[in-house]
PDB file of N, CA and C in Angstrom:
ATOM      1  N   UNK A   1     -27.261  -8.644  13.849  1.00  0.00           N
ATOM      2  CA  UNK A   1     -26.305  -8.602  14.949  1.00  0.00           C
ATOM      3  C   UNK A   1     -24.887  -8.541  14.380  1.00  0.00           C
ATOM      4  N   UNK A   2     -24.220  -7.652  14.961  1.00  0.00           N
ATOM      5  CA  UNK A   2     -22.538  -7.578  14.212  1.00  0.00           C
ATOM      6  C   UNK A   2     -21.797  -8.374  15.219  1.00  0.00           C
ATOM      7  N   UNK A   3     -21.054  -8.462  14.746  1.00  0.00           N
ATOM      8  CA  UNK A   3     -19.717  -9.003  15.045  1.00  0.00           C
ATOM      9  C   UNK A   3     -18.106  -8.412  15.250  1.00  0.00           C
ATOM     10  N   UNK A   4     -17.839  -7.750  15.899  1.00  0.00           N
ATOM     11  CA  UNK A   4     -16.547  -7.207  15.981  1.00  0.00           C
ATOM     12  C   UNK A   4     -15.182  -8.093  16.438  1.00  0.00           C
ATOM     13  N   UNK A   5     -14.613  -7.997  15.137  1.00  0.00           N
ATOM     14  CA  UNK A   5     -13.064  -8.115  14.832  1.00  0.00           C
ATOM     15  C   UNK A   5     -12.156  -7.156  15.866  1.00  0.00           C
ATOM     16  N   UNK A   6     -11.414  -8.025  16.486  1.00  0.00           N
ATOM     17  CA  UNK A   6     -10.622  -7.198  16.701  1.00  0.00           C
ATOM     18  C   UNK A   6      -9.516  -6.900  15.601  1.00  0.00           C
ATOM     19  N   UNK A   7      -8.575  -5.700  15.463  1.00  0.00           N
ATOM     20  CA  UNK A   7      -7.445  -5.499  14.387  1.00  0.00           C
ATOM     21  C   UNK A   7      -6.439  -5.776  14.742  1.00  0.00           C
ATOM     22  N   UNK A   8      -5.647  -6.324  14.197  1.00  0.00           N
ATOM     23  CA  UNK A   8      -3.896  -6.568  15.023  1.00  0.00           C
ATOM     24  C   UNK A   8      -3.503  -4.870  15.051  1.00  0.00           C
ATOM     25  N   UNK A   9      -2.492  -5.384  16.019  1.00  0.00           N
ATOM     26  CA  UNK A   9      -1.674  -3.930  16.119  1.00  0.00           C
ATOM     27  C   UNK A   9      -0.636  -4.586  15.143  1.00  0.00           C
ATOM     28  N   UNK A  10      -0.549  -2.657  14.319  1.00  0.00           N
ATOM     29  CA  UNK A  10       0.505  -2.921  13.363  1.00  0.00           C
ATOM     30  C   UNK A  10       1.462  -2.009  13.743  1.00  0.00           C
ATOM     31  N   UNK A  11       2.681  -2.366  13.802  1.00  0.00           N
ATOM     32  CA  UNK A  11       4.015  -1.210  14.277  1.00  0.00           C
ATOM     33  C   UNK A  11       3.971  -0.401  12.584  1.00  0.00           C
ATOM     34  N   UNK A  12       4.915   0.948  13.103  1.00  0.00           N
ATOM     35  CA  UNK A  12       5.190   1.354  12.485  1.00  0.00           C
ATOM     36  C   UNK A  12       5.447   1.471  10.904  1.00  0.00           C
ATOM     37  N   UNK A  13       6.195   0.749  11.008  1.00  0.00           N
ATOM     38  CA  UNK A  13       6.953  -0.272   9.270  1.00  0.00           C
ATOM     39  C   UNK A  13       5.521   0.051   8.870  1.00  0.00           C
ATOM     40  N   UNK A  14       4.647  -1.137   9.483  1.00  0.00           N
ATOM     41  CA  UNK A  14       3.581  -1.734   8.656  1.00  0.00           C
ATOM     42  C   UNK A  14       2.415  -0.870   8.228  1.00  0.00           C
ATOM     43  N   UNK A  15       2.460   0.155   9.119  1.00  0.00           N
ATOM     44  CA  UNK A  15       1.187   1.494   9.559  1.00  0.00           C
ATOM     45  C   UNK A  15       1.778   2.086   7.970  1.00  0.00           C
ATOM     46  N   UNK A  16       3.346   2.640   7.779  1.00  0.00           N
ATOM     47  CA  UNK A  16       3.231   3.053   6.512  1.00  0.00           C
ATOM     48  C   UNK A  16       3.621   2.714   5.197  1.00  0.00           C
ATOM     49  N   UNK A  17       3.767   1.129   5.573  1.00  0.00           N
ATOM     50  CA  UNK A  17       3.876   0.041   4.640  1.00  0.00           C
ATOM     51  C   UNK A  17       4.208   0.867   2.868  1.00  0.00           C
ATOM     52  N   UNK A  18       5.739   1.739   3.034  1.00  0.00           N
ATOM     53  CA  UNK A  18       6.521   1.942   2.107  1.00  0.00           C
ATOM     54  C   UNK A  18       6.775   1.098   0.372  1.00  0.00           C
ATOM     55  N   UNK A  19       6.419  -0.508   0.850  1.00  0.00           N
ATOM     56  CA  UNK A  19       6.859  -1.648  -0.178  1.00  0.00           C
ATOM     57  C   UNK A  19       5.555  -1.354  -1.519  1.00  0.00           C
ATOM     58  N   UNK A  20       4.553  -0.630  -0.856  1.00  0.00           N
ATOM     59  CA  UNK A  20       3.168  -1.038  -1.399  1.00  0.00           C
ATOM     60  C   UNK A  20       3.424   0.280  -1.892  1.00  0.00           C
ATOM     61  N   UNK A  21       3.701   1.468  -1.404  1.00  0.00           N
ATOM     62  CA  UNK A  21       3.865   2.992  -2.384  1.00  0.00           C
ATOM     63  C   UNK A  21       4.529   2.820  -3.390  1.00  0.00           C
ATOM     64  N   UNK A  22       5.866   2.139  -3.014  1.00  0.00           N
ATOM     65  CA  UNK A  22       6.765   2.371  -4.109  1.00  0.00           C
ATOM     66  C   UNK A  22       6.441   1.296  -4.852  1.00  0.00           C
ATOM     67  N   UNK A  23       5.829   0.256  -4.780  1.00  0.00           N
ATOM     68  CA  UNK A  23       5.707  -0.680  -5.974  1.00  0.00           C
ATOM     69  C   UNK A  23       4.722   0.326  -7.033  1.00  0.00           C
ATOM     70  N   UNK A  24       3.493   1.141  -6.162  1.00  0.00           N
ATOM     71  CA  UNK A  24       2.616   1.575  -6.905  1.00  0.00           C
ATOM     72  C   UNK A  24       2.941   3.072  -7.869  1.00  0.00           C
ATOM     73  N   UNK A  25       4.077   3.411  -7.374  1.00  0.00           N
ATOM     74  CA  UNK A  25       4.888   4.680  -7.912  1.00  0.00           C
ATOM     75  C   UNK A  25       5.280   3.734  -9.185  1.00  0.00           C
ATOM     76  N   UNK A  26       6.119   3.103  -8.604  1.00  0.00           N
ATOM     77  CA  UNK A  26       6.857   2.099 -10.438  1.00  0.00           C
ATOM     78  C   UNK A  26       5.985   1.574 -11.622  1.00  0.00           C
ATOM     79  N   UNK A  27       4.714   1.513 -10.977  1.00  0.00           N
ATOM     80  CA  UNK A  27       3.875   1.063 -12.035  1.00  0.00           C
ATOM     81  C   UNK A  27       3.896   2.628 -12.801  1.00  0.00           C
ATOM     82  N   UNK A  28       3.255   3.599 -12.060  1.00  0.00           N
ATOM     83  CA  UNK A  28       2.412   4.789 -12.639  1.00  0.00           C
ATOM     84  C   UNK A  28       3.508   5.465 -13.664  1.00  0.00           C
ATOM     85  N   UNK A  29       5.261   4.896 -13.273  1.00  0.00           N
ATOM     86  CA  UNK A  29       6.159   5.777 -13.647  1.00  0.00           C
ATOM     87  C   UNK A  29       6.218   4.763 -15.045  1.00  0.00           C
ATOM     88  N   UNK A  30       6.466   3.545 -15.093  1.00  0.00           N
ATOM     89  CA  UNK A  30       6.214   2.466 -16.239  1.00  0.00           C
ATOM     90  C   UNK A  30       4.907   3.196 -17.285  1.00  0.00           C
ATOM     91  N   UNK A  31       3.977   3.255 -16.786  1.00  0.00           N
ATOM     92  CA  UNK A  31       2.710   3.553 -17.717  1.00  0.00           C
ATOM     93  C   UNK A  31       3.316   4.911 -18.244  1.00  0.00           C
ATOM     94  N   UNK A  32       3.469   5.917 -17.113  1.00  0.00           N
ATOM     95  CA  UNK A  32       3.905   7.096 -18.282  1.00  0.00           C
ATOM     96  C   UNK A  32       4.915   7.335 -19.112  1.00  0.00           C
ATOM     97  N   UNK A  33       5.976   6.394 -18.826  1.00  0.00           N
ATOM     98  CA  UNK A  33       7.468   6.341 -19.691  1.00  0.00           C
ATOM     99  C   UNK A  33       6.442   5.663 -20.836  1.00  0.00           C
ATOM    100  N   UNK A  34       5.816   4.483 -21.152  1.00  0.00           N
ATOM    101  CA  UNK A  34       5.012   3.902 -22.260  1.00  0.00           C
ATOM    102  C   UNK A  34       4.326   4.950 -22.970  1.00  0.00           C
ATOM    103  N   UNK A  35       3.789   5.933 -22.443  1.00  0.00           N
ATOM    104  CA  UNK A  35       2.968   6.725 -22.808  1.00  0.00           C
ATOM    105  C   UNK A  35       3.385   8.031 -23.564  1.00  0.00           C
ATOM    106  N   UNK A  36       4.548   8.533 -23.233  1.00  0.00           N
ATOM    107  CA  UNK A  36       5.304   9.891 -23.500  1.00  0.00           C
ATOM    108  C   UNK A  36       6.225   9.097 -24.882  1.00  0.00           C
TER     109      UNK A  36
END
């Protein structure tokens, strides 16, 4: 038997939650500056 969650509603901001790309851009750009 399942169980359904409801999901919060997320506005905007959070739908394309920007903080989490660009942290993950700075890593990839860190590893390849190390790398080159």
């Amino acid at each position: 038997m399942a169980i359904t969650v409801p999901r919060p509603r997320l506005n905007w901001r959070e739908r394309l939650y920007l903080p989490a790309i660009v942290a993950g851009l700075a890593i990839t750009f860190k590893h390849f500056k190390n790398t080159v």
